[in-house]
Protein backbone atom coordinates (compact mmCIF):
# COMPACT_ATOMS: atom_id res chain seq x y z
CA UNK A 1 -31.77 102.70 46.92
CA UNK A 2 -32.21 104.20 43.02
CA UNK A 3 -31.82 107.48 42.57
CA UNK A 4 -34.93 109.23 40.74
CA UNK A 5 -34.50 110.01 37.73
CA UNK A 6 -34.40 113.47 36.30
CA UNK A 7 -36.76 114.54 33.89
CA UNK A 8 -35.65 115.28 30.56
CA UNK A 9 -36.26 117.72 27.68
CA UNK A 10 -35.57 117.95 23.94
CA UNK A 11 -32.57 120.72 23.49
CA UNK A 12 -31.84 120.09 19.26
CA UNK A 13 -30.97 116.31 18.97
CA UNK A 14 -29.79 116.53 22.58
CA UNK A 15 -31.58 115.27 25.59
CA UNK A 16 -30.73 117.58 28.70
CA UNK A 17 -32.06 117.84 31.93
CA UNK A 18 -35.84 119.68 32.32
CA UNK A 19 -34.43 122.51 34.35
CA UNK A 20 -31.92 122.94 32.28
CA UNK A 21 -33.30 123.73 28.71
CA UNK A 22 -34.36 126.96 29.07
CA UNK A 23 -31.19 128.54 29.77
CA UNK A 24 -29.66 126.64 26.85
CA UNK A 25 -31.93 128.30 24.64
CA UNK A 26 -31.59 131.51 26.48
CA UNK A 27 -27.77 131.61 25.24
CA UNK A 28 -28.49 130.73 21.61
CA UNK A 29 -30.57 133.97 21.38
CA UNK A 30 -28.27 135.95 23.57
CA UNK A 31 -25.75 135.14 20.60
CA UNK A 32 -28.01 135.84 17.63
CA UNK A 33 -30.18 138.87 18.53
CA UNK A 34 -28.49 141.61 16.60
CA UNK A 35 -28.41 139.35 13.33
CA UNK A 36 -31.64 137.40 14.35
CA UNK A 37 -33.50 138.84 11.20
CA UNK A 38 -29.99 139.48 8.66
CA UNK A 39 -29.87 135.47 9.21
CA UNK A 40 -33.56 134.65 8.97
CA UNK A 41 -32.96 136.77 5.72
CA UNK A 42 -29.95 134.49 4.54
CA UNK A 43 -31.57 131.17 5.68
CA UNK A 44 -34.53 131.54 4.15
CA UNK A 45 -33.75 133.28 1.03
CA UNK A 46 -35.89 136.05 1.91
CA UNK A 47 -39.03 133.77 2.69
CA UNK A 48 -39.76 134.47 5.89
CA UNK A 49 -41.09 138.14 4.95
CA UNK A 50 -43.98 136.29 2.99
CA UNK A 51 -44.47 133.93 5.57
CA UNK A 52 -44.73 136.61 8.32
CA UNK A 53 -46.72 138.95 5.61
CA UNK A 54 -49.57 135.96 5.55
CA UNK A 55 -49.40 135.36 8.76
CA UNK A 56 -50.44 139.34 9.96
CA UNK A 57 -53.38 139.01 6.55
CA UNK A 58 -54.57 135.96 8.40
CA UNK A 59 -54.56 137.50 11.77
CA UNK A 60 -56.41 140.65 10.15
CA UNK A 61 -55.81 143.13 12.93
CA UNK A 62 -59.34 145.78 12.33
CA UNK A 63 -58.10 148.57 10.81
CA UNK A 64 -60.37 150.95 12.46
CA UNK A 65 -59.64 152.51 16.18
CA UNK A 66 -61.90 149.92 17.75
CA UNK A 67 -59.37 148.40 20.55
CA UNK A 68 -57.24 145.43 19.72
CA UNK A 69 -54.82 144.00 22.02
CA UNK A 70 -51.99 141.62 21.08
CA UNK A 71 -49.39 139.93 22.77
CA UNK A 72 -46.76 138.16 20.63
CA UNK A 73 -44.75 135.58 22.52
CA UNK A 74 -41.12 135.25 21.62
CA UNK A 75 -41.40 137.87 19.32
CA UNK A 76 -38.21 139.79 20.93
CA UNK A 77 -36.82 141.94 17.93
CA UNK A 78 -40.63 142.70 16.92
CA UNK A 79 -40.82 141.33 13.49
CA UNK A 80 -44.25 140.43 13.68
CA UNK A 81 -45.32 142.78 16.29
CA UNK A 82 -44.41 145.93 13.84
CA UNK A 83 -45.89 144.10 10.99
CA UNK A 84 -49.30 143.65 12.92
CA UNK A 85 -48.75 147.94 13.93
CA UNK A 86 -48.80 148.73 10.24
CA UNK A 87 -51.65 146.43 9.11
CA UNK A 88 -53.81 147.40 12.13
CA UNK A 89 -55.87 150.65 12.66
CA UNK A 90 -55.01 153.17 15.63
CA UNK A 91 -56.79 151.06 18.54
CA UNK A 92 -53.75 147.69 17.64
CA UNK A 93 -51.56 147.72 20.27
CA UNK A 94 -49.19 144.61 21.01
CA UNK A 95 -47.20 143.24 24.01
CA UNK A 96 -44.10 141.59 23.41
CA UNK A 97 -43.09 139.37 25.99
CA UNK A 98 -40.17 137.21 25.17
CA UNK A 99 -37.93 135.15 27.71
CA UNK A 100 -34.27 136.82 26.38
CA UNK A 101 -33.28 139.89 27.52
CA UNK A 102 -31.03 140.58 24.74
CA UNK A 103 -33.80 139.87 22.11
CA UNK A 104 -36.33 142.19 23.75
CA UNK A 105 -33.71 144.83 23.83
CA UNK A 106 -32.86 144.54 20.14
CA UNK A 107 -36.65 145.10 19.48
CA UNK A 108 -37.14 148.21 21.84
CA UNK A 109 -34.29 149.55 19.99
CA UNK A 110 -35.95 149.40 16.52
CA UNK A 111 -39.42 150.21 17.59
CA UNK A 112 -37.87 153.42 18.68
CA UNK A 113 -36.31 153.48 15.29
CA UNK A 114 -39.18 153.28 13.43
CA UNK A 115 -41.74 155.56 15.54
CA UNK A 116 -43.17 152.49 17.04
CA UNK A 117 -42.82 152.77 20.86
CA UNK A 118 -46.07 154.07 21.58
CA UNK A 119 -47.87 150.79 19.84
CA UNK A 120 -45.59 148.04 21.28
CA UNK A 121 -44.39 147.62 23.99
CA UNK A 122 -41.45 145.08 25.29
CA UNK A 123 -41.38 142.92 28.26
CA UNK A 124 -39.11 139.79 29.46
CA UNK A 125 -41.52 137.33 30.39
CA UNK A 126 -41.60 133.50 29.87
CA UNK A 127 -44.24 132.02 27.37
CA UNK A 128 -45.03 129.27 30.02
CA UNK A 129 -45.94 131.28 32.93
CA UNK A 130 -46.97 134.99 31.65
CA UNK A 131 -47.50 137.64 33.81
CA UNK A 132 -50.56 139.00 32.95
CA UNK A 133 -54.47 139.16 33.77
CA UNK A 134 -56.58 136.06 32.73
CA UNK A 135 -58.34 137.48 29.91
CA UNK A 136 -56.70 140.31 28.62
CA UNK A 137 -55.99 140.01 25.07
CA UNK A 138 -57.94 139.55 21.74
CA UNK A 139 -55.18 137.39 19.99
CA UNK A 140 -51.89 135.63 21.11
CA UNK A 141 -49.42 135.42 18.29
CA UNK A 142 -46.36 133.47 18.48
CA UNK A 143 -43.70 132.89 15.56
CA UNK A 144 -40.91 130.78 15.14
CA UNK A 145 -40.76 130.77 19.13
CA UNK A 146 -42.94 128.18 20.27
CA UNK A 147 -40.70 125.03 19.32
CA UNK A 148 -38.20 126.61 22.17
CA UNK A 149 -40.01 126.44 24.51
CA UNK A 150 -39.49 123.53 27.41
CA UNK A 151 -43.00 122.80 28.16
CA UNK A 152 -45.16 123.49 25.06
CA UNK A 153 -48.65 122.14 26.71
CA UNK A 154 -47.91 124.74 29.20
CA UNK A 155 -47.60 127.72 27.25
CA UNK A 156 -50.60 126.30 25.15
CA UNK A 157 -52.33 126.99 28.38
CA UNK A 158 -50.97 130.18 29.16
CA UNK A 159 -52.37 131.49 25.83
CA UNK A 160 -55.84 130.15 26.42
CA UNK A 161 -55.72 131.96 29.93
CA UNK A 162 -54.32 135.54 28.83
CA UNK A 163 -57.09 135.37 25.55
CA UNK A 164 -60.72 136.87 26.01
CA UNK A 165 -63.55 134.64 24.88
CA UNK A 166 -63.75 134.46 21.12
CA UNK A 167 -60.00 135.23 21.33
CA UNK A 168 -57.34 133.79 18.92
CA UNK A 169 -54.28 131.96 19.14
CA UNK A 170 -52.20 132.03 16.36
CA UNK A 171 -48.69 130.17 16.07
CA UNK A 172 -46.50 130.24 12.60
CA UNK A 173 -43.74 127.40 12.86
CA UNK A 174 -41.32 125.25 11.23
CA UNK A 175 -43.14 122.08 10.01
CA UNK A 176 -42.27 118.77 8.47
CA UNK A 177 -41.42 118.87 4.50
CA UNK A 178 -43.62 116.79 2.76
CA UNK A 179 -42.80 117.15 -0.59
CA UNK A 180 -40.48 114.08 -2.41
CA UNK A 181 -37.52 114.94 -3.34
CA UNK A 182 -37.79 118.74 -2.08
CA UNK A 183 -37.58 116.92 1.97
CA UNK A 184 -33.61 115.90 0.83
CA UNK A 185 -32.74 119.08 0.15
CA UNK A 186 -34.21 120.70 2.49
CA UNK A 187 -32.08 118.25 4.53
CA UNK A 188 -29.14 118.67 2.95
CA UNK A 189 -29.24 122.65 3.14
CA UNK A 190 -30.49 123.23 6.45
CA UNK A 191 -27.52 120.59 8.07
CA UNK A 192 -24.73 121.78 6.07
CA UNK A 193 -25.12 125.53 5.10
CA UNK A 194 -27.65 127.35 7.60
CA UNK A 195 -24.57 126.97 10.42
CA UNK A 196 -21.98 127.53 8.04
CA UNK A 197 -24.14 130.73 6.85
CA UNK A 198 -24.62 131.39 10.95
CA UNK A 199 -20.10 131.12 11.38
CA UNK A 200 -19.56 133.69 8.61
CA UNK A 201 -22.40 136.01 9.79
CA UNK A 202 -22.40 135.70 13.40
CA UNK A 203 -18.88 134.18 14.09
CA UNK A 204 -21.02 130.84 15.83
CA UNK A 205 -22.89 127.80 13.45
CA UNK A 206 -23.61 126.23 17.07
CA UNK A 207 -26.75 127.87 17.55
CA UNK A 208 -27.98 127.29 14.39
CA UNK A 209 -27.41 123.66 14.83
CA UNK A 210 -29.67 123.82 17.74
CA UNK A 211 -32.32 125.80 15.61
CA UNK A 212 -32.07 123.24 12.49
CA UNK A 213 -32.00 120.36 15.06
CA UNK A 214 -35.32 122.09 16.77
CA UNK A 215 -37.47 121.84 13.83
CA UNK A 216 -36.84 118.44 13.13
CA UNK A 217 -37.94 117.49 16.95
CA UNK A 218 -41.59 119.82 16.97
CA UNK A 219 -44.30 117.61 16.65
CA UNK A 220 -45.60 117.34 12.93
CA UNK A 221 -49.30 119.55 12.35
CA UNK A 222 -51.28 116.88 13.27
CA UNK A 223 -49.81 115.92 16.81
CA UNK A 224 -49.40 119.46 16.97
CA UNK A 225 -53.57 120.38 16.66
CA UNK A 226 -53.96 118.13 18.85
CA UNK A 227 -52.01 119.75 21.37
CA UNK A 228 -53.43 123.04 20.95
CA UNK A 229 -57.00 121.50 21.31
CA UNK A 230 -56.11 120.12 24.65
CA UNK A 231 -55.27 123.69 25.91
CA UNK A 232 -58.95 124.55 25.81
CA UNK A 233 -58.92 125.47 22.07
CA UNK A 234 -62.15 125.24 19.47
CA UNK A 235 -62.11 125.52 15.67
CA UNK A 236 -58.60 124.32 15.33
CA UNK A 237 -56.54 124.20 12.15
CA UNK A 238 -53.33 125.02 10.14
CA UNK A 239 -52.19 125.56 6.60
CA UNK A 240 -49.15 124.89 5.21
CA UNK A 241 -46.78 127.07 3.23
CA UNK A 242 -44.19 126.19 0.65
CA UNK A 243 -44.21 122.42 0.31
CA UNK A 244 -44.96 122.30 4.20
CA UNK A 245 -41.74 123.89 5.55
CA UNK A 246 -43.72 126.28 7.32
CA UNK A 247 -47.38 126.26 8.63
CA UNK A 248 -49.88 128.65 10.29
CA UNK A 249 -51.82 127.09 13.23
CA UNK A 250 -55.01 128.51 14.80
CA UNK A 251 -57.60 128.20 17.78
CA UNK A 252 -60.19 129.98 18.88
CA UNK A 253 -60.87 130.41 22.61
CA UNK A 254 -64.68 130.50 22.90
């Protein structure tokens, strides 16, 4: 008799077992929290502030003290969360949840840092089964985060069940270069000197292997839209950001 066979998930380049992944990602961001954003810094040449910055415009949290409630996914050291505090009026407030305790502490940390706690607040939680009330937020942000995760239609889901109707869901990711001669480059830089960059910094290039290697296995914008339409989601679309290495998707839950 044949043994069944195991299901299988994308970890970088790597194909590991389903039940497996998550943990695997769990230790690449136990590794990196307390240089997450110093490297994002480094890799990026300072590009993912202006990403992030028109990510939170297009968001466009009411600046009033009308209630506004948040929850960005995998957004452990806060990066976006704080950014959406500061463009939003007094009635913003945003949940973190985020799968890796060590991220989520490295956020808490700042918040306090920066006068912060009472706006955001931290929580483990995992993007593909979150524990909170259908309906309970007015937009689901997730950045960076969302090609980690094991089951993406499943956390697609979960944001179409914690959103209100007329909610959004909005997702800033890597995406696939499409600009000749720049896609090489890009290529060339993120294989060779993004983990040499994470050694130096962090004393470890592994898991930014695994991070390169992730973006080149998330489903290009296209296959992606489709996706998020599945999950329930109307008035779905993206833009793309500096020759397509980034791009901001959308959906509204109506």
């Amino acid at each position: 008799m044949t043994e069944p066979q195991k299901e299988t998930a994308p970890f970088g380049f790597r194909e590991v077992a389903e039940g497996e992944k998550q943990g695997l990602v769990n230790e690449v961001f136990s590794k990196v929290a307390e240089r997450y954003d110093q490297m994002n810094d480094l890799m990026s040449a300072g590009m993912h502030r202006l990403w992030k910055d028109d990510f939170v415009t297009l968001l466009s949290p009411p600046r009033g003290g009308q209630s506004f409630e948040v929850i960005d996914v995998a957004g452990g050291t806060g990066d976006i969360a704080f950014r959406i505090a500061r463009a939003g009026g007094t009635g913003t407030r945003i949940t973190i949840a985020d799968i890796s305790p060590e991220m989520v502490a490295e956020g808490a940390k700042r918040a306090a840092a920066d006068g912060l706690e009472g706006r955001c607040r931290f929580s483990v939680g995992n993007a593909e089964a979150l524990a909170f009330p259908d309906k309970s937020f007015d937009a689901y942000t997730i950045a960076f985060g969302i090609r980690n995760v094991t089951h993406i239609d499943r956390a697609l889901k979960e944001a179409y069940r914690v959103l209100k109707p007329g909610g959004k869901f909005q997702c800033l990711e890597f995406s696939h270069v499409d600009v000749p001669g720049l896609d090489a480059i890009y290529d060339a830089y993120s294989f060779t000197a993004i983990p040499a960059i994470g050694k130096v910094v962090t004393g470890d290039g592994a898991p930014y292997r695994y991070l390169v290697e992730s973006i080149r296995t998330f489903p290009d914008p296209e296959r992606f839209e489709t996706m998020i339409r599945e999950a329930g989601f109307s008035r779905v679309g993206h833009r793309s950001l500096s020759g397509s290495i980034v791009a901001i998707h959308w959906g509204w839950r109506i």
